[in-house]
Protein backbone atom coordinates (compact mmCIF):
# COMPACT_ATOMS: atom_id res chain seq x y z
CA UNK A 1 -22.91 18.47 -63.89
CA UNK A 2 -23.99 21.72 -62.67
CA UNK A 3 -27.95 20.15 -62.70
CA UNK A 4 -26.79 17.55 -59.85
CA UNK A 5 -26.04 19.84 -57.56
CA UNK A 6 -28.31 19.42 -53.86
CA UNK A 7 -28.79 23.20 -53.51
CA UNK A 8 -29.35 23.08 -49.34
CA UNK A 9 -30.42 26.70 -48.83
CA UNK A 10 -33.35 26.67 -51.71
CA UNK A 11 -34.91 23.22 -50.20
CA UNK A 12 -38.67 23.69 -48.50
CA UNK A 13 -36.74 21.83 -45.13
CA UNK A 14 -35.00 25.03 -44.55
CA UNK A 15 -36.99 28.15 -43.53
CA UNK A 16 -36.29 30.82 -45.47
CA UNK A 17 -37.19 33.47 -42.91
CA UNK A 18 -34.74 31.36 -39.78
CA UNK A 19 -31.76 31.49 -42.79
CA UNK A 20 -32.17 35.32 -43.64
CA UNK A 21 -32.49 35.90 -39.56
CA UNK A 22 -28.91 34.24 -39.65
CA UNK A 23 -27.34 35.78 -42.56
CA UNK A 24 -28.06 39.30 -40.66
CA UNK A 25 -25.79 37.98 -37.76
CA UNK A 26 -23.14 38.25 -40.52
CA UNK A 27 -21.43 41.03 -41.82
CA UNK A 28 -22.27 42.36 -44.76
CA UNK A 29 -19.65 41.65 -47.09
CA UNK A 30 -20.20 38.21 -46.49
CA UNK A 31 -23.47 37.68 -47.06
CA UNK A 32 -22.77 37.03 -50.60
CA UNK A 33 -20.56 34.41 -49.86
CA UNK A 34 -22.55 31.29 -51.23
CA UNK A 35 -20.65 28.66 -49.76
CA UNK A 36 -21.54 30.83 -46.16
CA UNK A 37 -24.93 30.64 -46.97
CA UNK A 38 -24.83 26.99 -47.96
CA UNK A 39 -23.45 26.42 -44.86
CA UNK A 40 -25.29 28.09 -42.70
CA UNK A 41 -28.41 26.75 -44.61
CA UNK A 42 -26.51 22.68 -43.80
CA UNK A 43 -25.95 23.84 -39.78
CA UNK A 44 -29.87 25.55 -39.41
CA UNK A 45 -31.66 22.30 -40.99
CA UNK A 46 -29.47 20.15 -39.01
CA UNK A 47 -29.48 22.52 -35.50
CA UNK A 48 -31.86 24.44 -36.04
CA UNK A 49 -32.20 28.06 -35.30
CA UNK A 50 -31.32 28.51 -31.92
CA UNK A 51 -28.05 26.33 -32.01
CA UNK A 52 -27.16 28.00 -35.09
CA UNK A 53 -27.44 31.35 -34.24
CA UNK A 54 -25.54 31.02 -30.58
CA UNK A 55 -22.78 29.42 -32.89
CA UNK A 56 -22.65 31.83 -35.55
CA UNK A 57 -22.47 35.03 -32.50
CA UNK A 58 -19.83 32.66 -30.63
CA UNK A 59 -17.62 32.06 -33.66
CA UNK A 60 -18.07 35.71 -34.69
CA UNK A 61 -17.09 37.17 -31.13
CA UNK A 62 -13.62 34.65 -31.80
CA UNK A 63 -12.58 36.26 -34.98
CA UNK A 64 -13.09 39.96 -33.74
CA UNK A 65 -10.99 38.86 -30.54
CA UNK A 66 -8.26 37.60 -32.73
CA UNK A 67 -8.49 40.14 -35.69
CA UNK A 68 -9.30 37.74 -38.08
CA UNK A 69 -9.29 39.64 -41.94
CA UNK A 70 -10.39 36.38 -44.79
CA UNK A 71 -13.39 34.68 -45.39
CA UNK A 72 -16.17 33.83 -42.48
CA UNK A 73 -16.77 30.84 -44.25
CA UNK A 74 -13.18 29.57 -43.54
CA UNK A 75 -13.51 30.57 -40.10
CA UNK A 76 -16.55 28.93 -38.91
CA UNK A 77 -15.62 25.76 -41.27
CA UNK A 78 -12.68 25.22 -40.33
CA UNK A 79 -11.71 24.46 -36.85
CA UNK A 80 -8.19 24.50 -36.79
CA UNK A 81 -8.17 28.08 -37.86
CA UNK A 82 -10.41 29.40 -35.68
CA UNK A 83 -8.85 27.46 -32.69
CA UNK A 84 -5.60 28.60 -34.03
CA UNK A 85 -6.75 32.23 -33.36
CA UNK A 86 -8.22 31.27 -29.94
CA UNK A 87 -4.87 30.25 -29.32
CA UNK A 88 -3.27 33.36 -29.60
């Protein structure tokens, strides 16, 4: 099962060099996170850079404003957290 897996971030569509840019953005205990760097693979071959990035610093700038402690990847995936903590 494991061989028909679509791995997003190791495709030639997504530059390598734009992702690792991105992933620098991010703290470093998440940069390990691969379902992060899936993601953020999925949003920067669908965005592209630019879009990507301003999201990433926006969505960062929410959880320091709110104290958020889990999992970036949660955050930025899931919208009713993060506006949950907006909220506050």
């Amino acid at each position: 099962m494991e061989d028909k897996i679509i791995r997003v971030e190791e495709q030639a569509s997504v530059d390598q060099e734009a992702l690792g840019r991105l992933l620098m953005l991010v703290p470093a205990r998440h940069r390990e996170d691969e379902r992060l760097v899936r993601f953020l693979a999925f949003r920067l071959k669908v965005d592209g850079f630019d879009k990507t990035s301003a999201f990433v610093s926006r969505k960062l700038m929410a959880a320091e404003r709110c104290t958020f402690r889990g999992l970036l990847y949660d955050f930025l995936k899931d919208d009713g957290e993060s506006n949950a903590c907006q909220d506050r």
